[in-house]
Protein backbone atom coordinates (compact mmCIF):
# COMPACT_ATOMS: atom_id res chain seq x y z
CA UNK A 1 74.23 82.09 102.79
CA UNK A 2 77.32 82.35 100.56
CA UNK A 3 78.49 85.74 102.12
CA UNK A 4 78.35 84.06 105.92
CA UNK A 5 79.85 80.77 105.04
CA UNK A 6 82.94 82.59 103.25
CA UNK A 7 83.03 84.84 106.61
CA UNK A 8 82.61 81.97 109.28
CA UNK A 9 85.46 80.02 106.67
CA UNK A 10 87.66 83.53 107.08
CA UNK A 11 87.17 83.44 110.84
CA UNK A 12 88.68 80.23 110.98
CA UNK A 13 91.33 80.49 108.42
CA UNK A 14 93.00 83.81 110.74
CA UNK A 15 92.39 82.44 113.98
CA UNK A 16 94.46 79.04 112.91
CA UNK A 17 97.36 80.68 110.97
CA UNK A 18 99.24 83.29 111.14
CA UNK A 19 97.99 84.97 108.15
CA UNK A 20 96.45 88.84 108.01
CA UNK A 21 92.77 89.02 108.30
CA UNK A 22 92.97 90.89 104.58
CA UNK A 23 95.36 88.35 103.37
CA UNK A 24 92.86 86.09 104.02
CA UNK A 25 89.77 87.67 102.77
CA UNK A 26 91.20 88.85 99.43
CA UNK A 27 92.07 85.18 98.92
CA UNK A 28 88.82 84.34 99.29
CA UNK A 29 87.36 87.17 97.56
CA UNK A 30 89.44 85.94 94.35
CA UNK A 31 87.90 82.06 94.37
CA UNK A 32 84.57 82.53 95.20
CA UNK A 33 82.34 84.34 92.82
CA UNK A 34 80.44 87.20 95.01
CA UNK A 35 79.24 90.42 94.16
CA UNK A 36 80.59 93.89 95.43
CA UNK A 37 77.67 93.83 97.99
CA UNK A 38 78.53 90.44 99.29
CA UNK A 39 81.96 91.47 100.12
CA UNK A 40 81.63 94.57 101.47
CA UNK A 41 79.04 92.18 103.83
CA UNK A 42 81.47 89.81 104.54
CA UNK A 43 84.31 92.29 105.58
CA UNK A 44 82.04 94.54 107.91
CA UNK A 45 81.17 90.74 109.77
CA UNK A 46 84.99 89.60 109.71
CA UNK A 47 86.56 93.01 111.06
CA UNK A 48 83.76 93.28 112.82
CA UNK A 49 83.53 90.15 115.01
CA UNK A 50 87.81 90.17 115.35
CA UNK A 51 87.36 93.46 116.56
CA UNK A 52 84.32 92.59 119.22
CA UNK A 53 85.44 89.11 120.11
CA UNK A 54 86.05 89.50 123.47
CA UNK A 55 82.61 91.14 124.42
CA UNK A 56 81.34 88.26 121.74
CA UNK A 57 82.53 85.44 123.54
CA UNK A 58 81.43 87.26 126.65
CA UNK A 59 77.82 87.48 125.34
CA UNK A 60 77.82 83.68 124.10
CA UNK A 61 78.88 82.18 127.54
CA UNK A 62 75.67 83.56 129.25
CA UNK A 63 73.33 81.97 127.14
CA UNK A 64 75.27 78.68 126.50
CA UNK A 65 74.97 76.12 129.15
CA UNK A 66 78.95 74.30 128.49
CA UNK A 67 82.02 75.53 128.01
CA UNK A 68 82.78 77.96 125.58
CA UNK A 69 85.97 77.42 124.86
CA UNK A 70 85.58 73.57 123.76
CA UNK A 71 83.19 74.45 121.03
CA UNK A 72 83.59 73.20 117.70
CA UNK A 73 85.52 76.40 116.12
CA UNK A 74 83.05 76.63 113.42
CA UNK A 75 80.30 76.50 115.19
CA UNK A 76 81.55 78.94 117.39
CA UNK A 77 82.44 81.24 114.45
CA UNK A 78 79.23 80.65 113.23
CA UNK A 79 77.38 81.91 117.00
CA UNK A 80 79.98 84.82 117.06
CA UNK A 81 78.90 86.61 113.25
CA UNK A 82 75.43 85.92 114.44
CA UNK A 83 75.78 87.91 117.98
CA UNK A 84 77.62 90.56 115.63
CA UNK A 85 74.59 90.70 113.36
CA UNK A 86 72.32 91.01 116.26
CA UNK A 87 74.40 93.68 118.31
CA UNK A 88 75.74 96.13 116.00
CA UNK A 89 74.20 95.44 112.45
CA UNK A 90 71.08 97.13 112.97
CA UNK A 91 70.01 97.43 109.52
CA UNK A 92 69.89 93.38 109.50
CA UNK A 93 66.33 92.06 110.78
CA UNK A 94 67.11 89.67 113.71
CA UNK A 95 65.13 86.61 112.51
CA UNK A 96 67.32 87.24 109.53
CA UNK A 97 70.87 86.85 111.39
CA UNK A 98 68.95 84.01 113.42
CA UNK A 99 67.48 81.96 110.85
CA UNK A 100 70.85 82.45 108.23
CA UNK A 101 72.91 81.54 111.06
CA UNK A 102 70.83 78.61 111.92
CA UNK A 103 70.73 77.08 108.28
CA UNK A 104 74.86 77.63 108.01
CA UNK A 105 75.36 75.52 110.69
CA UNK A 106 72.92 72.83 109.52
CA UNK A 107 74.83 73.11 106.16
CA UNK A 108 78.33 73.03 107.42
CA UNK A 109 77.87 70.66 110.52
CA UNK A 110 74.41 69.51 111.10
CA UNK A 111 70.88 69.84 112.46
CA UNK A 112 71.82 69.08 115.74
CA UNK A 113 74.52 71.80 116.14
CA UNK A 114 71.93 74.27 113.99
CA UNK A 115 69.13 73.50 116.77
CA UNK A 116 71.90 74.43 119.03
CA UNK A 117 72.70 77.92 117.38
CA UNK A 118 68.77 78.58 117.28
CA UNK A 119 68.62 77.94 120.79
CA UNK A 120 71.37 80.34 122.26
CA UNK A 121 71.23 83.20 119.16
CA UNK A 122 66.92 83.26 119.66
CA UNK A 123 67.44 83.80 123.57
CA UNK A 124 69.87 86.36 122.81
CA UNK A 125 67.72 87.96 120.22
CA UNK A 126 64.81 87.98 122.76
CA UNK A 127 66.58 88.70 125.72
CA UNK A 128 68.94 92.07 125.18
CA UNK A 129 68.08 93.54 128.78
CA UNK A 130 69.35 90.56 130.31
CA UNK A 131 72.80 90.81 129.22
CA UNK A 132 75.46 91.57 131.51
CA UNK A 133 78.42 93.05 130.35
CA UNK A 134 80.57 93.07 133.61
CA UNK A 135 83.23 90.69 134.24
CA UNK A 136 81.82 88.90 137.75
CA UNK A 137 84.56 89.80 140.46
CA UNK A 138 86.68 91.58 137.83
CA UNK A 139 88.99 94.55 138.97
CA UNK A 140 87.98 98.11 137.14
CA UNK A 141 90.90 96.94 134.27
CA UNK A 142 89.36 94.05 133.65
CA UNK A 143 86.01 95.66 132.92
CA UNK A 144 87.28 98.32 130.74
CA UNK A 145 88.96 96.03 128.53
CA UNK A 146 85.37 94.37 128.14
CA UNK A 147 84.14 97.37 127.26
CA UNK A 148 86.62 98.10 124.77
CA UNK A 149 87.38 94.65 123.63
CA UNK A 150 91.08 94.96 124.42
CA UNK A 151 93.51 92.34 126.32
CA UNK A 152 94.14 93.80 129.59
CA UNK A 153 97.94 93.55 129.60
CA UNK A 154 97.71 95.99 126.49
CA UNK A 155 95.36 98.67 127.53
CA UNK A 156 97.77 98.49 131.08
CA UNK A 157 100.96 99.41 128.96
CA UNK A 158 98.70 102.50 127.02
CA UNK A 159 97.44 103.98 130.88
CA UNK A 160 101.05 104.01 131.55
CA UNK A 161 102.31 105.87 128.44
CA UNK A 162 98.85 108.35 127.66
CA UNK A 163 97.43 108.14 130.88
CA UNK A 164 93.60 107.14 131.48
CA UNK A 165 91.49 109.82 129.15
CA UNK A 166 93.64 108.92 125.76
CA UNK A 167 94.04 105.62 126.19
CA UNK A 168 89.99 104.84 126.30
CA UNK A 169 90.51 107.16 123.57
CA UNK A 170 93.12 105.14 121.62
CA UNK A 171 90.40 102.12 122.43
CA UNK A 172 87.66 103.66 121.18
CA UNK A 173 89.81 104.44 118.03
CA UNK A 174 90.68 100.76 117.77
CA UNK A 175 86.76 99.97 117.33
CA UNK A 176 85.75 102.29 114.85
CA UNK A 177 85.95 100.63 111.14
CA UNK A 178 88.97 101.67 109.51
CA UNK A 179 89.12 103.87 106.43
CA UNK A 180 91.00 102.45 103.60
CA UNK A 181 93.41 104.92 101.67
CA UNK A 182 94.69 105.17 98.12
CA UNK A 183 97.73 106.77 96.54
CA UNK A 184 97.50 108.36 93.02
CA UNK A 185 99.93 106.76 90.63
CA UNK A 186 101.85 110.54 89.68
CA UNK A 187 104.03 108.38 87.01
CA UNK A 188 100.21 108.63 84.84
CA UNK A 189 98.25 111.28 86.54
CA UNK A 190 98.72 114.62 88.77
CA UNK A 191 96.13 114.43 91.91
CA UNK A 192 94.25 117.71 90.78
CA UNK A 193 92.99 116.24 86.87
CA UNK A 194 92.28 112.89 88.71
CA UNK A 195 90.31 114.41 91.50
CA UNK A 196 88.48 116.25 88.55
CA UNK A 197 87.71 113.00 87.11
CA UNK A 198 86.06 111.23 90.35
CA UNK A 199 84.16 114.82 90.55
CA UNK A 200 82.53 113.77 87.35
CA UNK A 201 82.15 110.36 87.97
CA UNK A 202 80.07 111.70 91.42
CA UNK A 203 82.52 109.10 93.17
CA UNK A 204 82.99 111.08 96.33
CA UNK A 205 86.05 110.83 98.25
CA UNK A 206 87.52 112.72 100.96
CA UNK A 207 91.50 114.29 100.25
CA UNK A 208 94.54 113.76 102.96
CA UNK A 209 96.48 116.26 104.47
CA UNK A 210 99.11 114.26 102.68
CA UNK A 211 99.05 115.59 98.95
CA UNK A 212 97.96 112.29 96.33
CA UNK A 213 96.48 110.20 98.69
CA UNK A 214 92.52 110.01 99.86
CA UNK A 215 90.11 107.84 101.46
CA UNK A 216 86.74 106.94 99.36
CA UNK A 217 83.37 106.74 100.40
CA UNK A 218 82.90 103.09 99.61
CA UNK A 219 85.71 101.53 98.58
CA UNK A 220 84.57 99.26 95.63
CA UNK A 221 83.99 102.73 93.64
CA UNK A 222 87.75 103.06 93.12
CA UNK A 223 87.88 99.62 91.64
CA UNK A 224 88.48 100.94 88.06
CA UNK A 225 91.43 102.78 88.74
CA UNK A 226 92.24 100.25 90.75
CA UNK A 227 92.05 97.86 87.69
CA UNK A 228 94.28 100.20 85.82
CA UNK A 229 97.38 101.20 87.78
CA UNK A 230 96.01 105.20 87.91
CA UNK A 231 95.79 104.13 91.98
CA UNK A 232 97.24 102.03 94.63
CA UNK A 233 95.95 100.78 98.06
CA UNK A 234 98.43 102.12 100.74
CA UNK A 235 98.00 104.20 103.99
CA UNK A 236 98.59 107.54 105.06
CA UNK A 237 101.20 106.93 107.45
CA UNK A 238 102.97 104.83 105.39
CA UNK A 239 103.40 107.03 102.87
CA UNK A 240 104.80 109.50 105.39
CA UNK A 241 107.80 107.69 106.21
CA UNK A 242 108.40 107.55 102.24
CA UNK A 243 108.08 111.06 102.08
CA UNK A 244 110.06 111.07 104.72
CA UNK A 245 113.21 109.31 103.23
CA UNK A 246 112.64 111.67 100.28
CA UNK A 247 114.22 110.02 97.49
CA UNK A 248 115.13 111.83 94.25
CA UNK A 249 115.11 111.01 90.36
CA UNK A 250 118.29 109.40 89.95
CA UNK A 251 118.95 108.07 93.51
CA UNK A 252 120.12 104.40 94.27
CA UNK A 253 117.33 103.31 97.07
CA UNK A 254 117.13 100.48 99.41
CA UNK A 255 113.61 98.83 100.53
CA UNK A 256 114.75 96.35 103.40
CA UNK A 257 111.52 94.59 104.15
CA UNK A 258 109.73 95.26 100.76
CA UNK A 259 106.46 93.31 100.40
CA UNK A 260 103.52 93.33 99.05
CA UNK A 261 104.96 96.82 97.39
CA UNK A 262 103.44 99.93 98.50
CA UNK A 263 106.34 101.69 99.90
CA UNK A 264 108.88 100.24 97.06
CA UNK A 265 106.77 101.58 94.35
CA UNK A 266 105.47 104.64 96.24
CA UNK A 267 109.69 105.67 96.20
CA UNK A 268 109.44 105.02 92.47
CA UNK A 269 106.69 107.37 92.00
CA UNK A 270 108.41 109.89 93.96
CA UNK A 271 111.68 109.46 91.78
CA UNK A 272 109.98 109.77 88.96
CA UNK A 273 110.40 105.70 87.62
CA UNK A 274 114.62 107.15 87.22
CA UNK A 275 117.25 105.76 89.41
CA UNK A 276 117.62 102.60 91.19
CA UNK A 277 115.32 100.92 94.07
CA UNK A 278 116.38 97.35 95.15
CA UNK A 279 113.56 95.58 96.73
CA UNK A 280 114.27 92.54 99.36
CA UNK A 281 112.49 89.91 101.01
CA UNK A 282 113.19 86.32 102.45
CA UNK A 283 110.21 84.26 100.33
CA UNK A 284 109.30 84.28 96.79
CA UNK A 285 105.90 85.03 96.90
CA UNK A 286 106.25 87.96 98.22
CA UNK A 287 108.55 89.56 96.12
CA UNK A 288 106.42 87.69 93.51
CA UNK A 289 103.83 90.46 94.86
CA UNK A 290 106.48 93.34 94.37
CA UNK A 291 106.91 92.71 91.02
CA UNK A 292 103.29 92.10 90.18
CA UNK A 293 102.31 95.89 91.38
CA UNK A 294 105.37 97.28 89.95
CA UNK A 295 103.87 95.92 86.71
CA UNK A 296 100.70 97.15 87.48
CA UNK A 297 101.37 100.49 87.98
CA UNK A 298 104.20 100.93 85.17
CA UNK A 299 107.45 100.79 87.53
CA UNK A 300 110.42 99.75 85.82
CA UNK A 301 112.96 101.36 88.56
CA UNK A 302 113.00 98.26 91.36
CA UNK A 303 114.60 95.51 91.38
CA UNK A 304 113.61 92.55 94.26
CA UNK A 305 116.14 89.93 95.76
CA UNK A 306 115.66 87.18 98.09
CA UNK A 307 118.00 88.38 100.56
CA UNK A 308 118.01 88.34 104.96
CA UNK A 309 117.80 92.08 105.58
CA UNK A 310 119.91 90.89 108.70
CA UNK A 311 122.53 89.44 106.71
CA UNK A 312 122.06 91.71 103.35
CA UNK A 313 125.52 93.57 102.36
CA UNK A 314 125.72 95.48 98.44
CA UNK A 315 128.31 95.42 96.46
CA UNK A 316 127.68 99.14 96.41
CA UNK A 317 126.17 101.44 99.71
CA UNK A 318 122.80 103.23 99.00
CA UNK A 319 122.07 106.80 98.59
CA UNK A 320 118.87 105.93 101.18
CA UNK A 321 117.80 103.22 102.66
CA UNK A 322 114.48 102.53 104.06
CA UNK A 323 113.96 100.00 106.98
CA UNK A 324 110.17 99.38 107.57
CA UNK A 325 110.89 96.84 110.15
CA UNK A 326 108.84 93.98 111.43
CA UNK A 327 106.91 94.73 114.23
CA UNK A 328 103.98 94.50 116.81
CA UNK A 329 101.63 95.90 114.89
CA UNK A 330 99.42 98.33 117.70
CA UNK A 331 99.40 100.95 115.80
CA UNK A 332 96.85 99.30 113.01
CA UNK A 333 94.83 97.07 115.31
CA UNK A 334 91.83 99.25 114.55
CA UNK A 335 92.75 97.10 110.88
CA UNK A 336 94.10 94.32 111.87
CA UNK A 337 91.63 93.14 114.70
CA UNK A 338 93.31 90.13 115.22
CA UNK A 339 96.85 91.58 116.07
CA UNK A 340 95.02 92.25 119.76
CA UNK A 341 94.56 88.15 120.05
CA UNK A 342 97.57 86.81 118.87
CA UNK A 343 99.89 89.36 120.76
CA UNK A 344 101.73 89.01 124.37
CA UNK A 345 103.82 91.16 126.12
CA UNK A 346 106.46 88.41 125.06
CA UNK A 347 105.60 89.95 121.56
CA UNK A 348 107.52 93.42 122.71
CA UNK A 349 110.91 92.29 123.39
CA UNK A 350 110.90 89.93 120.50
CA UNK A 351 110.19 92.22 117.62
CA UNK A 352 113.02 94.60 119.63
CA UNK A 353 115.65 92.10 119.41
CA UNK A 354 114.86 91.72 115.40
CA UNK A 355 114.98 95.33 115.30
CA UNK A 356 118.12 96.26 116.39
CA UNK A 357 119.45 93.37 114.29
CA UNK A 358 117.76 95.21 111.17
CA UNK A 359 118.58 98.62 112.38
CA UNK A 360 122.23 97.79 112.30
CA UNK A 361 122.72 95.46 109.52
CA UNK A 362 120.93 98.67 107.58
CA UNK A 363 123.40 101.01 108.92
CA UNK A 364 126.15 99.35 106.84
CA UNK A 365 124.03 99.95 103.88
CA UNK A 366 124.08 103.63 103.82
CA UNK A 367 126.86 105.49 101.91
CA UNK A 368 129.12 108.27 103.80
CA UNK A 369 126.49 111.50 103.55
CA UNK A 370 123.23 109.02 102.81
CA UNK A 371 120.59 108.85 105.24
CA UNK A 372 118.37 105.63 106.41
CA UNK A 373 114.91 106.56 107.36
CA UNK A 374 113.70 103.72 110.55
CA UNK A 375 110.15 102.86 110.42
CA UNK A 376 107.19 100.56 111.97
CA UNK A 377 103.28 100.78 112.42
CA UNK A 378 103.64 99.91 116.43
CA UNK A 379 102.34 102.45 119.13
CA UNK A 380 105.49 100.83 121.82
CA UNK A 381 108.09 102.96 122.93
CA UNK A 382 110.59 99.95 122.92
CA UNK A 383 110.35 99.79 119.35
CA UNK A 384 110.62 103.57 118.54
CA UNK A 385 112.29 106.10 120.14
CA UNK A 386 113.85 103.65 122.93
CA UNK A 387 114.50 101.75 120.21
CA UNK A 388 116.67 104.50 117.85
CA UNK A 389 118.21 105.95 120.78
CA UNK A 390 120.07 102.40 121.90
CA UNK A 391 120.78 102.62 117.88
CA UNK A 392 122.46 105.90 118.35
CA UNK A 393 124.25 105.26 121.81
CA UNK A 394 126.27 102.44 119.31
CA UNK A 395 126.86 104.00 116.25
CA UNK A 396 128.47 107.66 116.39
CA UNK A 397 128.17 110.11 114.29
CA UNK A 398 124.66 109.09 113.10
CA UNK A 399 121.89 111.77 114.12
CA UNK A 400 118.36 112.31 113.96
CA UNK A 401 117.16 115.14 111.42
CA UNK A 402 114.15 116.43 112.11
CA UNK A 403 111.01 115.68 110.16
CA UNK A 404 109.99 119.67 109.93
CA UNK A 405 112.95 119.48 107.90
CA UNK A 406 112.53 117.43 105.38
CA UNK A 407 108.42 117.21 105.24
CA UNK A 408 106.08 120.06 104.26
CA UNK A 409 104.45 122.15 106.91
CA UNK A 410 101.44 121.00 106.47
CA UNK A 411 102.77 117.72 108.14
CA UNK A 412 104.20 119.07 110.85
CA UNK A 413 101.42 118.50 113.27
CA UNK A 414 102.38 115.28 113.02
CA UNK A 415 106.33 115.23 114.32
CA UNK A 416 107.21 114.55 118.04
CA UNK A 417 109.33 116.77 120.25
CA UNK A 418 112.23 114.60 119.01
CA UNK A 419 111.66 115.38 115.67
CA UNK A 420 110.43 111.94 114.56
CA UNK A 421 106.72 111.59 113.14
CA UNK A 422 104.55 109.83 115.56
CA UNK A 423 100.90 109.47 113.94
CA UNK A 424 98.36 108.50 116.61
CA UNK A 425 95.00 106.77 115.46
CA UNK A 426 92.60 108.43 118.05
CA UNK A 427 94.67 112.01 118.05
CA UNK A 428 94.86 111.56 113.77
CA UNK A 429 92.20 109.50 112.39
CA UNK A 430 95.08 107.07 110.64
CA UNK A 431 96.90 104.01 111.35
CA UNK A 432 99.13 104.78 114.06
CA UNK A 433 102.76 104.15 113.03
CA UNK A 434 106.33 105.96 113.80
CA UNK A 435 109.02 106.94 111.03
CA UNK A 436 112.40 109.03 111.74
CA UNK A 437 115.01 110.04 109.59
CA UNK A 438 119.20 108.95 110.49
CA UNK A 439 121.91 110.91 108.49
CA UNK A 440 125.15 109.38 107.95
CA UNK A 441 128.48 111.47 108.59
């Protein structure tokens, strides 16, 4: 019971702010006193029903006789984790995901609204072959983003730019459950003695193409290292674009939208903990966070400031600077689930606008012969390469360097014919995201 009341509280918590569905859940996970089990429970149902909610809610409205939509939230929360059980949790008895459904909503609502979620969840349980999942007098779109649990408008944009075959690709990429990556901490072990160690610990894990960095089997086994600094949580193509800005001991660094850390403290890794990383962000906590992993993992290099990267000007320009802007987000909806709800193709032209506000305030950061490296984990061409070549249509004399320059060969699979890396979650198994690398005259 404890596990699907702190999911159906989750569920409700994301859908009425604007926090991330992790956010959320690791808040959660830090109050309430569950086991390793009950977590890993609790995040399969969260991700799980963001990431199906569409074909949910579709499910729901044929077996319940109102409106939908004017539910009591909880209540509906509490329907949706219990079609989830039912559909894809196979190793979860039905009468299980029935009856524990059934006696959350009697304990968070009452036994009315609990005879109500026995009613629709048992005919659903007993009635599989009389689902229909078509959208009555929908148009071929509107069906396949049923299928795939997608808003229409988006899966419209990806036809356009991959054409029909990827795109249900990039879909179906979007639905499997995301891996979740670590870095190895080089400032207090090299990758080969640590891999050594999870050897003989039988932890089994599975090594990236990018060198330090690997995804585990299950991710609570990592916990200890975790604990101790030897390993951070951060993704693959994140830690491209680092490697992409390829900082060295000594250099003075830049981090323009820092928080929680990963990046800032990936750079001081790569610098070997010498030199000079400032760290900004606009709110407290968050740099609050930047400090607390720096600690954790025995940085001493960065220093944060509540600064505007819009507005932010140094006393002195940087060696690099890195500019991880804000952004839509569709390259990690396969993680964040409930990016797909909360965006609108409004959402395009407004994270553009803040881009090219951060992509030139950054320019002015970069000292003669530096280099800036432009970043963001979106799949739109309006915020990548449209995006950098408006930047370099105003600014002359800055120019793209290639990413086969700079990053190892073994990486080259994953640079574009402009020479900017452009990782692709159905073509690359990671978070999609895009990263290039601007050199300073």
């Amino acid at each position: 019971m404890k596990a699907r009341e702190v999911a159906v509280k989750a569920l409700r918590d994301i859908e009425q702010g604007s926090a991330k569905s992790d956010t959320v859940l690791n808040r959660y996970f830090l109050t309430e006193s569950l086991e390793n089990i009950d977590k890993a429970f609790i995040m399969q149902v969260v991700y799980g029903t963001l990431r199906e909610k569409m074909k949910i809610d579709h499910v729901i409205s044929q077996f319940y006789k109102h409106d939908f939509r004017k539910m009591d939230e909880d209540v509906k929360n509490i329907l949706r984790i219990g079609v989830y059980q039912l559909l894809y949790l196979t190793r979860v008895p039905k009468w299980a995901a029935v009856n524990e459904s059934v006696e959350l909503a009697k304990l968070i609502k009452s036994q009315f609204l609990g005879n109500l979620v026995n009613g629709v969840l048992r005919n659903i349980a007993n009635s599989p072959d009389e689902i229909d999942y078509r959208v009555k007098g929908g148009t071929f779109a509107d069906q396949l983003a049923l299928k795939h649990s997608h808003p229409r408008w988006l899966l419209e944009r990806w036809f356009k730019v991959l054409g029909f075959a990827e795109a249900e690709q990039l879909m179906e990429a979007n639905n499997r459950t995301p891996k979740i990556s670590f870095r190895i901490n080089r400032l207090k072990s090299e990758p080969e003695p640590f891999f050594e160690t999870l050897l003989a610990k039988k932890v089994l894990v599975e090594r990236s193409v990018l060198e330090g960095f690997f995804t585990p089997e299950r991710f609570f086994d990592i916990k200890p290292w975790l604990d101790q600094g030897s390993v951070s949580v951060q993704s693959e193509s994140q830690g491209m674009a680092c490697r992409l800005l390829a900082p060295k001991p000594g250099n003075r660094v830049l981090d323009m939208c820092a928080a929680p850390g990963g990046k800032a403290t990936h750079l001081a890794e790569l610098m070997q903990n010498t030199g000079k990383i400032t760290a900004i962000d606009l709110y407290d906590n968050k740099l609050a966070d930047i400090t607390a992993l720096s600690t954790a993992l025995g940085v001493s290099v960065i220093e944060t400031a509540k600064r505007d990267a819009r507005t932010f000007q140094p006393e002195e320009k940087y060696d690099l600077v890195l500019l991880d802007a804000p952004c839509t987000g569709t390259g990690v909806i396969g993680r964040r689930a409930e990016l797909r709800w909360r965006l609108t193709p409004k959402s395009i032209p407004e994270m553009c606008n803040l881009q090219s506000e951060l992509l030139t305030n950054a320019a002015t950061c970069v000292k003669d012969g530096g280099a800036m490296v432009y970043s963001t984990c979106s799949l739109e061409p309006e915020e990548n390469d449209e995006q950098v070549d408006a930047f370099l249509k105003s600014h002359d004399g800055w120019t793209v360097q290639n990413a086969k320059e700079v990053l190892p060969e073994v990486l080259h699979t994953f640079v574009n014919e402009r020479g900017a890396v452009q990782v692709w979650p159905h073509r690359h198994n990671m978070d999609g995201a895009y990263s290039v690398r601007l050199t300073k005259p």
